[in-house]
PDBML (XML) file of the C-alpha atoms, coordinates in Angstrom:
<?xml version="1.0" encoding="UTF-8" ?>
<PDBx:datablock datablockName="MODEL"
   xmlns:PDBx="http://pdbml.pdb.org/schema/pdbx-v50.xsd"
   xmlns:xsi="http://www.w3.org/2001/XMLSchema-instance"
   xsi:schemaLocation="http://pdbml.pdb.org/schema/pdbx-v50.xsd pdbx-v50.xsd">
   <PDBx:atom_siteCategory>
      <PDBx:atom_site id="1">
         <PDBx:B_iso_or_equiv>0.00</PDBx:B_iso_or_equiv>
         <PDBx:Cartn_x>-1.643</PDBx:Cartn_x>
         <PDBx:Cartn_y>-6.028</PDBx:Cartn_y>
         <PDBx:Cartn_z>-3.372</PDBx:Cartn_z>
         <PDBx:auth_asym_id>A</PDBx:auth_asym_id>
         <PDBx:auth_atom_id>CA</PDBx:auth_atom_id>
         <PDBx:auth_comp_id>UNK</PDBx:auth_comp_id>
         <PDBx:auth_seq_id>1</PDBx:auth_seq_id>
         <PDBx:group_PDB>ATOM</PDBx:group_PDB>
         <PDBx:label_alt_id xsi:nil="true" />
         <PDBx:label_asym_id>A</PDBx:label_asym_id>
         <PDBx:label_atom_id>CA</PDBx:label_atom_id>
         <PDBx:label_comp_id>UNK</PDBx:label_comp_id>
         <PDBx:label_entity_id>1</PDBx:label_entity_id>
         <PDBx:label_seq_id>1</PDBx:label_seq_id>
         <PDBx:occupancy>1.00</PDBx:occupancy>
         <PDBx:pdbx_PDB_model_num>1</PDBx:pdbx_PDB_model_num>
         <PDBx:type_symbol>C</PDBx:type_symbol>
      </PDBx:atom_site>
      <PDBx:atom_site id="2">
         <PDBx:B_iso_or_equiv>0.00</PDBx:B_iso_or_equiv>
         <PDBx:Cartn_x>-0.785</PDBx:Cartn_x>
         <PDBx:Cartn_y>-4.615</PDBx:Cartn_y>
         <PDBx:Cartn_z>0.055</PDBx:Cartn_z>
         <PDBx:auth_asym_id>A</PDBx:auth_asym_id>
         <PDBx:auth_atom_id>CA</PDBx:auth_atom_id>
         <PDBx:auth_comp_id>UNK</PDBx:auth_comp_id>
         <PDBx:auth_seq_id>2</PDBx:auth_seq_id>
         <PDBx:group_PDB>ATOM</PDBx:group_PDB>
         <PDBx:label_alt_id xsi:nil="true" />
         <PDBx:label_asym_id>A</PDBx:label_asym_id>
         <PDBx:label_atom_id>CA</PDBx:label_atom_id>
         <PDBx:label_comp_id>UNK</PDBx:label_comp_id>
         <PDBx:label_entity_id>1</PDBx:label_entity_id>
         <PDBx:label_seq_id>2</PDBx:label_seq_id>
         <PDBx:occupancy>1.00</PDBx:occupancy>
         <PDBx:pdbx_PDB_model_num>1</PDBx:pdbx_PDB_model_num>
         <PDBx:type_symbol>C</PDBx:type_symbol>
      </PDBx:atom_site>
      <PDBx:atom_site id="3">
         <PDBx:B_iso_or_equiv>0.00</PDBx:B_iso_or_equiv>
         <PDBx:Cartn_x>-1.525</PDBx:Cartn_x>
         <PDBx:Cartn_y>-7.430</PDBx:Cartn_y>
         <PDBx:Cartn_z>2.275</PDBx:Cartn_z>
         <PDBx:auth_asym_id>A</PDBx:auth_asym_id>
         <PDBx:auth_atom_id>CA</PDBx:auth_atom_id>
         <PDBx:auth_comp_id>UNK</PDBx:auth_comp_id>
         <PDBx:auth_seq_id>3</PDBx:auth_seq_id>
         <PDBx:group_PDB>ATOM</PDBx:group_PDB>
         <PDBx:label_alt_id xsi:nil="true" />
         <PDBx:label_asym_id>A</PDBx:label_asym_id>
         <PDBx:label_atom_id>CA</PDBx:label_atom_id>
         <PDBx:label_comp_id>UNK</PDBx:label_comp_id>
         <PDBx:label_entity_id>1</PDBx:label_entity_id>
         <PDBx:label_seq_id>3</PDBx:label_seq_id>
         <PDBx:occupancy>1.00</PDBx:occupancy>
         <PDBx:pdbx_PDB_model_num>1</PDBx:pdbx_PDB_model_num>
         <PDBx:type_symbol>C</PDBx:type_symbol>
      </PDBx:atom_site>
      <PDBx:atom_site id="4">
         <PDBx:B_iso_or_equiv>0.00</PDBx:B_iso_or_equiv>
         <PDBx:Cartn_x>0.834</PDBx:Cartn_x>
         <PDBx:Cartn_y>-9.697</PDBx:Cartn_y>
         <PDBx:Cartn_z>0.240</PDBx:Cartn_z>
         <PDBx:auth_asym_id>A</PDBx:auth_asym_id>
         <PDBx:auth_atom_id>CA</PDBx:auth_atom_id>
         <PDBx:auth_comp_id>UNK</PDBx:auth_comp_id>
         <PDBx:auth_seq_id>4</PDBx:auth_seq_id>
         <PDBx:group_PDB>ATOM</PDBx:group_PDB>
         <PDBx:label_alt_id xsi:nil="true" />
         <PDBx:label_asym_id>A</PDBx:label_asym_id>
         <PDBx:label_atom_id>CA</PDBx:label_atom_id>
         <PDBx:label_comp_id>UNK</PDBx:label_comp_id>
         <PDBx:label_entity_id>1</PDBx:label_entity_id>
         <PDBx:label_seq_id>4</PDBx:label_seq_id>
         <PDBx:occupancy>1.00</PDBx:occupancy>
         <PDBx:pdbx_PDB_model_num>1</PDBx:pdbx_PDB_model_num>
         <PDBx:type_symbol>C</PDBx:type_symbol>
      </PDBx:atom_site>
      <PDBx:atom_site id="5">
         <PDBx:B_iso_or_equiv>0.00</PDBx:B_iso_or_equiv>
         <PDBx:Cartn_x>3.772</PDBx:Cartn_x>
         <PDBx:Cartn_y>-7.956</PDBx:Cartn_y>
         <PDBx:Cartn_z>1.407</PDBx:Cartn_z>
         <PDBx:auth_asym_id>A</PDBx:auth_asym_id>
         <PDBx:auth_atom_id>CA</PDBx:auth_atom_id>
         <PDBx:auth_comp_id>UNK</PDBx:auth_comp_id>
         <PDBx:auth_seq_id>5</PDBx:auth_seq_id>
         <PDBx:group_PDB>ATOM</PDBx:group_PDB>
         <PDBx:label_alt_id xsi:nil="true" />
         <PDBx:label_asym_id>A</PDBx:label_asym_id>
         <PDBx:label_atom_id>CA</PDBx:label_atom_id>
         <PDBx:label_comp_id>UNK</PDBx:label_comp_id>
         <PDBx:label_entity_id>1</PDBx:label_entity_id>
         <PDBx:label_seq_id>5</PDBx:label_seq_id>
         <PDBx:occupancy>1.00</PDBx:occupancy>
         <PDBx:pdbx_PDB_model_num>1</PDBx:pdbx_PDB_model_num>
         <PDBx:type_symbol>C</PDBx:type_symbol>
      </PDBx:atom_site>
      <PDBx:atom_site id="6">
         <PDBx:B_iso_or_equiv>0.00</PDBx:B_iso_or_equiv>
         <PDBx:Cartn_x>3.178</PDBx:Cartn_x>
         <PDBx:Cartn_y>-9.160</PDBx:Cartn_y>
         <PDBx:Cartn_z>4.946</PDBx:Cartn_z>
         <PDBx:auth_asym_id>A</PDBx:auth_asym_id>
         <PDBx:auth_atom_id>CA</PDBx:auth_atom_id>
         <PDBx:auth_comp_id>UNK</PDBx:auth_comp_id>
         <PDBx:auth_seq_id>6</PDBx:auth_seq_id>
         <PDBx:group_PDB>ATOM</PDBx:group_PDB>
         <PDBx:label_alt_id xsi:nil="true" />
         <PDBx:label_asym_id>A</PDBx:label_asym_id>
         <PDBx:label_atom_id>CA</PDBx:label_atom_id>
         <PDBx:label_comp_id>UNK</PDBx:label_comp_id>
         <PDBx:label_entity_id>1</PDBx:label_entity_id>
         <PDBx:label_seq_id>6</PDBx:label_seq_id>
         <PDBx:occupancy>1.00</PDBx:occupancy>
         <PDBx:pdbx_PDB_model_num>1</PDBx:pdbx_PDB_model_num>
         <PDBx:type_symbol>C</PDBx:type_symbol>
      </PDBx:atom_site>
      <PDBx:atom_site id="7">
         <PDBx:B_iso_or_equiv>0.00</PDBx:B_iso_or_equiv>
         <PDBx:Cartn_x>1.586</PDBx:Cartn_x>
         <PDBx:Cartn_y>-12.593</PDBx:Cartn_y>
         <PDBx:Cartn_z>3.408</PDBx:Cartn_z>
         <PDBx:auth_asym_id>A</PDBx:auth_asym_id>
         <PDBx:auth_atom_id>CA</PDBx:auth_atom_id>
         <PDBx:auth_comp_id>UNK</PDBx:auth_comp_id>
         <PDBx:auth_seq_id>7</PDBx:auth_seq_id>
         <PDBx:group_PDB>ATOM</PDBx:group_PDB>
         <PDBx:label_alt_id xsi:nil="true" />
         <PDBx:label_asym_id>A</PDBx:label_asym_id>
         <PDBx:label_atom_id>CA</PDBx:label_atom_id>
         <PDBx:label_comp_id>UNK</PDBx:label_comp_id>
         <PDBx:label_entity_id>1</PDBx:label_entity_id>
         <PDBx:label_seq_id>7</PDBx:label_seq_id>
         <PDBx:occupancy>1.00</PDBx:occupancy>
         <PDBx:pdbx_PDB_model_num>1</PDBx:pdbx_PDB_model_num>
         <PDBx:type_symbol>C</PDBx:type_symbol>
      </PDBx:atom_site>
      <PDBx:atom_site id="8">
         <PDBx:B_iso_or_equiv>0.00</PDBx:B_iso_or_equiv>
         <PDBx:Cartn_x>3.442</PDBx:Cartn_x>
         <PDBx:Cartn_y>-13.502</PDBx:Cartn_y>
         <PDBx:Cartn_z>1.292</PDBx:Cartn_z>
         <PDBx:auth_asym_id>A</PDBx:auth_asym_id>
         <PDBx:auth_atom_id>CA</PDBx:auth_atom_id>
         <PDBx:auth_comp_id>UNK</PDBx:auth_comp_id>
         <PDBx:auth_seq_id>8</PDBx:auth_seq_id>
         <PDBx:group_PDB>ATOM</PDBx:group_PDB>
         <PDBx:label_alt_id xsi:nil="true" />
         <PDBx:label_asym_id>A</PDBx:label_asym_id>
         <PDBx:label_atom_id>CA</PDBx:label_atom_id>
         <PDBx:label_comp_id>UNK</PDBx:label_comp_id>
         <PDBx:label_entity_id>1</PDBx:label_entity_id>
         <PDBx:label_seq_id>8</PDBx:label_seq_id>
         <PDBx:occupancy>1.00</PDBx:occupancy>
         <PDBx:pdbx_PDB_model_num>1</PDBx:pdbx_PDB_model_num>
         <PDBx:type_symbol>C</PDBx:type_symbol>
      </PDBx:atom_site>
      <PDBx:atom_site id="9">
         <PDBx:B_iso_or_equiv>0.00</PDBx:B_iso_or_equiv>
         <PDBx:Cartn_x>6.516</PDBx:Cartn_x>
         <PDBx:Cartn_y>-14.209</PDBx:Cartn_y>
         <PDBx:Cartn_z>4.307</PDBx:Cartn_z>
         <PDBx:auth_asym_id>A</PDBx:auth_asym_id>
         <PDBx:auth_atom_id>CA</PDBx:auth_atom_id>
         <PDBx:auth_comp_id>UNK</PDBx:auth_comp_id>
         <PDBx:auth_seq_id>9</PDBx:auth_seq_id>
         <PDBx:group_PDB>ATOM</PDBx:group_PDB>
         <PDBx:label_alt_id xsi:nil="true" />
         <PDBx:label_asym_id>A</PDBx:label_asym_id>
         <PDBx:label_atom_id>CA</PDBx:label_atom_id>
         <PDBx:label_comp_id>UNK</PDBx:label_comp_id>
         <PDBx:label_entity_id>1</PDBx:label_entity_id>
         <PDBx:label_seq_id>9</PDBx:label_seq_id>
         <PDBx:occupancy>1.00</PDBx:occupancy>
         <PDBx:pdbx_PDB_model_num>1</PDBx:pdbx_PDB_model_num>
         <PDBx:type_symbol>C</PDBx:type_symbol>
      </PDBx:atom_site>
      <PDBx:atom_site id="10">
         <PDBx:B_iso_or_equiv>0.00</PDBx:B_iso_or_equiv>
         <PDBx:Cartn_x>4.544</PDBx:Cartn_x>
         <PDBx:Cartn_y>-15.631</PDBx:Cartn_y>
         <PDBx:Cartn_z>6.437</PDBx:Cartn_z>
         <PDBx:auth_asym_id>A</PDBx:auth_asym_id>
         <PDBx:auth_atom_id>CA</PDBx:auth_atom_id>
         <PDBx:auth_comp_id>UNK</PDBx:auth_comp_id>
         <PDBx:auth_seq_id>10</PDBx:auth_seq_id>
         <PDBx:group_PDB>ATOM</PDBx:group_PDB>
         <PDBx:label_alt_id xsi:nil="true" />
         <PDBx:label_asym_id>A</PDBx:label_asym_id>
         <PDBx:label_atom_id>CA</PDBx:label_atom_id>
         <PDBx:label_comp_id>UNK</PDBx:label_comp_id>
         <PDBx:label_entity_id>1</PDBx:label_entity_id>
         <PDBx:label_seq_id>10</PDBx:label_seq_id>
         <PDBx:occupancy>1.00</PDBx:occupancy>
         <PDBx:pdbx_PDB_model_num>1</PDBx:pdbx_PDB_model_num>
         <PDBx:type_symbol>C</PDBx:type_symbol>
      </PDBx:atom_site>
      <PDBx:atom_site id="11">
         <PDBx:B_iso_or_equiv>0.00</PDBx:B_iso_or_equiv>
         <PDBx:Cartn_x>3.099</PDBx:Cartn_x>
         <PDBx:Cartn_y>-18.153</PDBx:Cartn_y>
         <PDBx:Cartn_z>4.158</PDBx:Cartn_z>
         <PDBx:auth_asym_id>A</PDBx:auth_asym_id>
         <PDBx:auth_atom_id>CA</PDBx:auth_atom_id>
         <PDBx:auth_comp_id>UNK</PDBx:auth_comp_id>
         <PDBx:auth_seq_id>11</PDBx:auth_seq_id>
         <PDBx:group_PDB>ATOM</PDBx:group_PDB>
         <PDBx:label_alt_id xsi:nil="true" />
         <PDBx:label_asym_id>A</PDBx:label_asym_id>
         <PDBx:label_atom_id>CA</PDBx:label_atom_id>
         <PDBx:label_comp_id>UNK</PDBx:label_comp_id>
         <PDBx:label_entity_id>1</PDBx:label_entity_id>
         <PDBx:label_seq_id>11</PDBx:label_seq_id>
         <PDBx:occupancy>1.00</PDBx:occupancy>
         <PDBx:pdbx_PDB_model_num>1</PDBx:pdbx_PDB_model_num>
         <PDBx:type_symbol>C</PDBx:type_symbol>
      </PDBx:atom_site>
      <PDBx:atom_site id="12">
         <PDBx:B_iso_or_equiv>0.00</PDBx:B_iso_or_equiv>
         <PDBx:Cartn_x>6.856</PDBx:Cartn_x>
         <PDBx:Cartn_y>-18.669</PDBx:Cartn_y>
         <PDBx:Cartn_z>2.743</PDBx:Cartn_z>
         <PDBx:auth_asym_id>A</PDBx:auth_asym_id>
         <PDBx:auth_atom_id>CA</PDBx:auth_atom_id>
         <PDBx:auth_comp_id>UNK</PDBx:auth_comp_id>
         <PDBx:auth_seq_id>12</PDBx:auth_seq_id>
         <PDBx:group_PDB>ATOM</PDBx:group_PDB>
         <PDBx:label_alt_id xsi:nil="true" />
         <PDBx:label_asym_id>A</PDBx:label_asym_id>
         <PDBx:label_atom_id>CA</PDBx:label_atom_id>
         <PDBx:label_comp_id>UNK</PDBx:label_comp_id>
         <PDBx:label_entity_id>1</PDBx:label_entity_id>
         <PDBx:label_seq_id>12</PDBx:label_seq_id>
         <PDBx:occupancy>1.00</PDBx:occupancy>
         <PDBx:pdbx_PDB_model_num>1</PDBx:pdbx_PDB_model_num>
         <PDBx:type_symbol>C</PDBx:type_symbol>
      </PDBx:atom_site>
      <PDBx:atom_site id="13">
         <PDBx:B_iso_or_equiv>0.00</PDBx:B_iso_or_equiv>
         <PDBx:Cartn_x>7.931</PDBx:Cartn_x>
         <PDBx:Cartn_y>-18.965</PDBx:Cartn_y>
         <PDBx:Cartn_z>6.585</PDBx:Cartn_z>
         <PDBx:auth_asym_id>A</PDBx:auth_asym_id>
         <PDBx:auth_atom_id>CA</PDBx:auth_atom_id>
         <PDBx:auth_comp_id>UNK</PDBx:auth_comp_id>
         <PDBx:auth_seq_id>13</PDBx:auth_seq_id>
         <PDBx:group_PDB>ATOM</PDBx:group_PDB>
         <PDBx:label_alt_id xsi:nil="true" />
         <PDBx:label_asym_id>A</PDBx:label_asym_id>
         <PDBx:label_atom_id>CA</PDBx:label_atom_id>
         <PDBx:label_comp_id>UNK</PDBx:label_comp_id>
         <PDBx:label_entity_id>1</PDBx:label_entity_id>
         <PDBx:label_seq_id>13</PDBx:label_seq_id>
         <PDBx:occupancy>1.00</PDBx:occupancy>
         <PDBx:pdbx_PDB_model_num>1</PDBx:pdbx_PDB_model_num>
         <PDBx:type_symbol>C</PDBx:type_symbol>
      </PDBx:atom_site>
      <PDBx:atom_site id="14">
         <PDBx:B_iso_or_equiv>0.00</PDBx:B_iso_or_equiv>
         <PDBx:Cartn_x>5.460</PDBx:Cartn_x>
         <PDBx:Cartn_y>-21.246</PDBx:Cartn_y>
         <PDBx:Cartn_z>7.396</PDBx:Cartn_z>
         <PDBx:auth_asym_id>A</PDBx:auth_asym_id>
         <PDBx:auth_atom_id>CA</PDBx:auth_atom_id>
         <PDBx:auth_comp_id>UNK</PDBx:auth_comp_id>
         <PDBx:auth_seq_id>14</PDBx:auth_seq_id>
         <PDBx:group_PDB>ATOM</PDBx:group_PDB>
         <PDBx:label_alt_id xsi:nil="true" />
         <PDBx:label_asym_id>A</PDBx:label_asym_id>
         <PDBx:label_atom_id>CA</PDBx:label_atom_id>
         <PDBx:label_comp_id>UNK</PDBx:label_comp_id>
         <PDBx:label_entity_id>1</PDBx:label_entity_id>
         <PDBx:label_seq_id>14</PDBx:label_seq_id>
         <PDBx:occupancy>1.00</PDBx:occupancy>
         <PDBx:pdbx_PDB_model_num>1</PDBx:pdbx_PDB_model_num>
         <PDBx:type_symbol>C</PDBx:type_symbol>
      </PDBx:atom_site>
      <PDBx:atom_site id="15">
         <PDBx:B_iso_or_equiv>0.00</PDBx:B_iso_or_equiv>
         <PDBx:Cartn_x>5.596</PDBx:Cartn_x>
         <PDBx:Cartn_y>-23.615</PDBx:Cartn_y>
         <PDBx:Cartn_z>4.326</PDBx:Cartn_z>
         <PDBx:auth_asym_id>A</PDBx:auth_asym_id>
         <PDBx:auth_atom_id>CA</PDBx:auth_atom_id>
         <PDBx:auth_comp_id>UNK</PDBx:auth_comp_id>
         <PDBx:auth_seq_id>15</PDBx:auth_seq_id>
         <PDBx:group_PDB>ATOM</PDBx:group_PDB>
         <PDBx:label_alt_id xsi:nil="true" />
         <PDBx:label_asym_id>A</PDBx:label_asym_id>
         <PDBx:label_atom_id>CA</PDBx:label_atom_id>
         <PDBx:label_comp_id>UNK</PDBx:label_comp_id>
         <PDBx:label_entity_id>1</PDBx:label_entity_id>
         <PDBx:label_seq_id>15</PDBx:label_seq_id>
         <PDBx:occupancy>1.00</PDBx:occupancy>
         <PDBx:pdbx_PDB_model_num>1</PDBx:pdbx_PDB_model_num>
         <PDBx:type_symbol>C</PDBx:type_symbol>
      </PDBx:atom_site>
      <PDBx:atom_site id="16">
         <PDBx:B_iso_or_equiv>0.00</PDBx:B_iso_or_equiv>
         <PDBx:Cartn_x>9.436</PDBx:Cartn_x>
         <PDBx:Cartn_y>-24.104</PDBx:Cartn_y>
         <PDBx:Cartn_z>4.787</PDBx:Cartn_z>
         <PDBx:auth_asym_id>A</PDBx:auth_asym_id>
         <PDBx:auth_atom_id>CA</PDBx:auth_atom_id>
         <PDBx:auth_comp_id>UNK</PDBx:auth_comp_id>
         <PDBx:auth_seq_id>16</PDBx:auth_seq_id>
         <PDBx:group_PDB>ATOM</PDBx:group_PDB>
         <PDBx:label_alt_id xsi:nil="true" />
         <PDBx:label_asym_id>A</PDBx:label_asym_id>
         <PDBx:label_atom_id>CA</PDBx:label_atom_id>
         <PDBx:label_comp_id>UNK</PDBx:label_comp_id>
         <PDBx:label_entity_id>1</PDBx:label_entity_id>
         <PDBx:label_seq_id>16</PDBx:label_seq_id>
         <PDBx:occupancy>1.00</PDBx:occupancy>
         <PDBx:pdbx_PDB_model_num>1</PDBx:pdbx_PDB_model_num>
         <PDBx:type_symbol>C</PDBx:type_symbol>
      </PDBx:atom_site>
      <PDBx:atom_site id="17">
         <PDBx:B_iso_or_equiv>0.00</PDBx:B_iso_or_equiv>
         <PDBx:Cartn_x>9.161</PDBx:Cartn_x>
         <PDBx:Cartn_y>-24.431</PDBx:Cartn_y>
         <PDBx:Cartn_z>8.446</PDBx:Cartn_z>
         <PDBx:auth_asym_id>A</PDBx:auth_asym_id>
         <PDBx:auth_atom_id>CA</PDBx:auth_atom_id>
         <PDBx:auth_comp_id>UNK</PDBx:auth_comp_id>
         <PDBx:auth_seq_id>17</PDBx:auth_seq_id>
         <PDBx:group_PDB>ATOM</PDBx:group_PDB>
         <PDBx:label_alt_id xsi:nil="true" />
         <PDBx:label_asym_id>A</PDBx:label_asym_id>
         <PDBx:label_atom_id>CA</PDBx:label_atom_id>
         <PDBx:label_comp_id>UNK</PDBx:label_comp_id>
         <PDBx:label_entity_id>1</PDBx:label_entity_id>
         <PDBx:label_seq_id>17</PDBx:label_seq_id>
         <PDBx:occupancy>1.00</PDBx:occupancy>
         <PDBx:pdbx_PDB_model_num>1</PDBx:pdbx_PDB_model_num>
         <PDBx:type_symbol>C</PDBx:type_symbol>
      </PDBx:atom_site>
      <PDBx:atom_site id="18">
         <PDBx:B_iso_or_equiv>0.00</PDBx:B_iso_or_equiv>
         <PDBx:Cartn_x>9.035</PDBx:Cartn_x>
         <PDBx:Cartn_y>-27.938</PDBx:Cartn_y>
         <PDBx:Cartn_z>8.766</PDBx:Cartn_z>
         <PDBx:auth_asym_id>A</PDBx:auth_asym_id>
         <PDBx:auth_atom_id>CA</PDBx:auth_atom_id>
         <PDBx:auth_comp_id>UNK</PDBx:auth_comp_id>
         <PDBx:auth_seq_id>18</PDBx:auth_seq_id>
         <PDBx:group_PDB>ATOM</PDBx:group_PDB>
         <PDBx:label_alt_id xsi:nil="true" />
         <PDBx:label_asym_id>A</PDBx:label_asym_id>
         <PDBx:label_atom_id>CA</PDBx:label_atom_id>
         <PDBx:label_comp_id>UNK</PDBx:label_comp_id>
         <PDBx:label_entity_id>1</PDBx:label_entity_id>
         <PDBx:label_seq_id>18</PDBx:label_seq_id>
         <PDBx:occupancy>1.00</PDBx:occupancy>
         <PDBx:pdbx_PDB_model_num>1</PDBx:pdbx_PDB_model_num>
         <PDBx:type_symbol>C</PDBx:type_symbol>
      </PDBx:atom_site>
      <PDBx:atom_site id="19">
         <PDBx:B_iso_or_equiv>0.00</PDBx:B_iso_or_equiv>
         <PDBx:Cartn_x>11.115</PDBx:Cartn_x>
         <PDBx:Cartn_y>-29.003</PDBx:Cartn_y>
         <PDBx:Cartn_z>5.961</PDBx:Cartn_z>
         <PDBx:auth_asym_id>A</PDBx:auth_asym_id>
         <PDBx:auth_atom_id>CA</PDBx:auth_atom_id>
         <PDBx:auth_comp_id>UNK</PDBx:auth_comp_id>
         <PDBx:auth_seq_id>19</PDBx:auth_seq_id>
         <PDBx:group_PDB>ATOM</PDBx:group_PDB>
         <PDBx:label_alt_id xsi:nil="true" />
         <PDBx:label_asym_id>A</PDBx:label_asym_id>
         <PDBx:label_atom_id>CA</PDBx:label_atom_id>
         <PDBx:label_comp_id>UNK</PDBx:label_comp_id>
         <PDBx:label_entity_id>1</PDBx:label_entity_id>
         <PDBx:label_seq_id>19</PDBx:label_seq_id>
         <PDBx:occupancy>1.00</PDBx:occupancy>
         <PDBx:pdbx_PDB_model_num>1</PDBx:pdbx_PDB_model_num>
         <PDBx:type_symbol>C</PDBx:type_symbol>
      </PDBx:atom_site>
      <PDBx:atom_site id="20">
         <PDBx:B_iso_or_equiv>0.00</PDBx:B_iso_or_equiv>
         <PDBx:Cartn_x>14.112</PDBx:Cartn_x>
         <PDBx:Cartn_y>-27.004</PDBx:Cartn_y>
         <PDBx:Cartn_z>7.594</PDBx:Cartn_z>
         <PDBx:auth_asym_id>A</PDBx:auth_asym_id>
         <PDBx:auth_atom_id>CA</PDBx:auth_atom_id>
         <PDBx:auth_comp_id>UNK</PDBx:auth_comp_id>
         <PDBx:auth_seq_id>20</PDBx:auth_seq_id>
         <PDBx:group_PDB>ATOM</PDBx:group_PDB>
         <PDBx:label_alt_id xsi:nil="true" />
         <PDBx:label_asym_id>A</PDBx:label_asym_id>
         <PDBx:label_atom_id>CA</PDBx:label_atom_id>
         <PDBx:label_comp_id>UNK</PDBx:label_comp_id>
         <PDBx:label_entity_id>1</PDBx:label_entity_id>
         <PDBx:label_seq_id>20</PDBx:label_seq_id>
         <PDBx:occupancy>1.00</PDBx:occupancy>
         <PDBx:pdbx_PDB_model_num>1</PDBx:pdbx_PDB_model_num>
         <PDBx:type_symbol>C</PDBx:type_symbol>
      </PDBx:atom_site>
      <PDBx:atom_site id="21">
         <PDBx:B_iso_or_equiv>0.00</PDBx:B_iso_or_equiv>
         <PDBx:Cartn_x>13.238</PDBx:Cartn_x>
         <PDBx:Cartn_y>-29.487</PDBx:Cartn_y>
         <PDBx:Cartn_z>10.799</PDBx:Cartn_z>
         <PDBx:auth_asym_id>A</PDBx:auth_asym_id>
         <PDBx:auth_atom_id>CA</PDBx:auth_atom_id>
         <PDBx:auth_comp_id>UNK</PDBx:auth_comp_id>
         <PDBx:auth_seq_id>21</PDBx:auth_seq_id>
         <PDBx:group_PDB>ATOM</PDBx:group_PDB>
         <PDBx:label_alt_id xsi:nil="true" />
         <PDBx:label_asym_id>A</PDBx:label_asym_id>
         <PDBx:label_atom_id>CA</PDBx:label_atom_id>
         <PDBx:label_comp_id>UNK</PDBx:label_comp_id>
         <PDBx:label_entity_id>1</PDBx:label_entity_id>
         <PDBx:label_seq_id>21</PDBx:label_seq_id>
         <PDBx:occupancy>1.00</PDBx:occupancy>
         <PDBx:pdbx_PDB_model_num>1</PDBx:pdbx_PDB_model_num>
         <PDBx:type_symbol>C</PDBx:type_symbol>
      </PDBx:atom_site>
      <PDBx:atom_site id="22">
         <PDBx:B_iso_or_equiv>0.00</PDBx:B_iso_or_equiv>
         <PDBx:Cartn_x>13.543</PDBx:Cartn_x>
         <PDBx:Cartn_y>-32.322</PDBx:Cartn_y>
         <PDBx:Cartn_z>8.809</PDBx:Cartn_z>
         <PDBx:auth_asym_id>A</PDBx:auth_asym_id>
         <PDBx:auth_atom_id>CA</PDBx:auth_atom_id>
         <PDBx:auth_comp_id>UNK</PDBx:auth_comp_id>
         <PDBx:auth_seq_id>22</PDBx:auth_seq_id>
         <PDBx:group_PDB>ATOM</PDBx:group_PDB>
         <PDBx:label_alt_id xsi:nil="true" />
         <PDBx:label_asym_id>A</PDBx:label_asym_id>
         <PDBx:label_atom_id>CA</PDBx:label_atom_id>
         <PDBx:label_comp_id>UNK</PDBx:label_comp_id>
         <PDBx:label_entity_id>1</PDBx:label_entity_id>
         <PDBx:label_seq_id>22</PDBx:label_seq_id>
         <PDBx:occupancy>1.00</PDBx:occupancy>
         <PDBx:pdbx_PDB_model_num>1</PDBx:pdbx_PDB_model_num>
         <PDBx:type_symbol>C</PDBx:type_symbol>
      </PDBx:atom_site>
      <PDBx:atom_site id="23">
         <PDBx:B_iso_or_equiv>0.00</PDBx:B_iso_or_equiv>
         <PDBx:Cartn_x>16.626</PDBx:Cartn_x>
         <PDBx:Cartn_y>-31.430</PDBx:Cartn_y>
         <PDBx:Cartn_z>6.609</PDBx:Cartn_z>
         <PDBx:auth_asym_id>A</PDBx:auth_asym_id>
         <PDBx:auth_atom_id>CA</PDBx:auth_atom_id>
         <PDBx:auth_comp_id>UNK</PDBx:auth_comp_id>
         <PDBx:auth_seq_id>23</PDBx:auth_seq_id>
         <PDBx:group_PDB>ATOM</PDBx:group_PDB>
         <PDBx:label_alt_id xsi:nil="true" />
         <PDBx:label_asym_id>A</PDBx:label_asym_id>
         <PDBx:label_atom_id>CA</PDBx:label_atom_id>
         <PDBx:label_comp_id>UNK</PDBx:label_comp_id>
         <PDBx:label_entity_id>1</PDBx:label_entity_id>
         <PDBx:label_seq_id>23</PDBx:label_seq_id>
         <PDBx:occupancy>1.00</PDBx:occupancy>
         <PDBx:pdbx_PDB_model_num>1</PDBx:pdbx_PDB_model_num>
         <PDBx:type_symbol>C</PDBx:type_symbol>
      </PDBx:atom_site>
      <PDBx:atom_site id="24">
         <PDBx:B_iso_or_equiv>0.00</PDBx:B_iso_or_equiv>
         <PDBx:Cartn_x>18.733</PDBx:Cartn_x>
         <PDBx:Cartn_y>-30.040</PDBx:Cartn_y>
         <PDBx:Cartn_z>9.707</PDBx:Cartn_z>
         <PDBx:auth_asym_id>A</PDBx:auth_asym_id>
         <PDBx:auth_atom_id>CA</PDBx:auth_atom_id>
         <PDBx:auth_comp_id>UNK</PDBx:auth_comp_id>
         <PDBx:auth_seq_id>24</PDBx:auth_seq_id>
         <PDBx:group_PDB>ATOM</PDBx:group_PDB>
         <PDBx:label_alt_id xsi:nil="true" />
         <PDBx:label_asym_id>A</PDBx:label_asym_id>
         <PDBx:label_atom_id>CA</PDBx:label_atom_id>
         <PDBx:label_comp_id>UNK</PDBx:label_comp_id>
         <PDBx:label_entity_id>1</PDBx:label_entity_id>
         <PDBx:label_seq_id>24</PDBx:label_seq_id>
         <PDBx:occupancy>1.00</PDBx:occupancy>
         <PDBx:pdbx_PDB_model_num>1</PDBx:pdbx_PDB_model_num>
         <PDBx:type_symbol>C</PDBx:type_symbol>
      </PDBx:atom_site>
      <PDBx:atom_site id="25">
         <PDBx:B_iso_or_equiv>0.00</PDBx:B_iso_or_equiv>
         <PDBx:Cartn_x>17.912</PDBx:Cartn_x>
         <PDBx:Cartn_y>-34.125</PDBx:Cartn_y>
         <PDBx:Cartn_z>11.318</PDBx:Cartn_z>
         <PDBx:auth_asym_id>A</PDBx:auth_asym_id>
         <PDBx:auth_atom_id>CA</PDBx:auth_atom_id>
         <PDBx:auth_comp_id>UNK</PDBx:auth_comp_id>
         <PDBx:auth_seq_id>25</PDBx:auth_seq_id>
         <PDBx:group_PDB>ATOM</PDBx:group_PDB>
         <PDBx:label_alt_id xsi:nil="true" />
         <PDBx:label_asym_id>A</PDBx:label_asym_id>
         <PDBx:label_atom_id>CA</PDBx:label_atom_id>
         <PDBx:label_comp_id>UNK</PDBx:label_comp_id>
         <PDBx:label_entity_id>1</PDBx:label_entity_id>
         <PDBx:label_seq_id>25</PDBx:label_seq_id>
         <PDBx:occupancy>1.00</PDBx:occupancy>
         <PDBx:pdbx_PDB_model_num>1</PDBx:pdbx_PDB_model_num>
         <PDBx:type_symbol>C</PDBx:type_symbol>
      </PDBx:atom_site>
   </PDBx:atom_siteCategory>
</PDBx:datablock>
């Protein structure tokens, strides 16, 4: 399960990305 360590931000960074853009408007 080592790659999920680095996955498993970026796909959590990227999913909440643009709901933070929308929520901060």
């Amino acid at each position: 399960h080592l790659s999920w360590v680095v996955t498993a931000y970026i796909l959590a960074s990227t999913i909440a990305a643009p709901l933070y853009g929308k929520l901060g408007d």
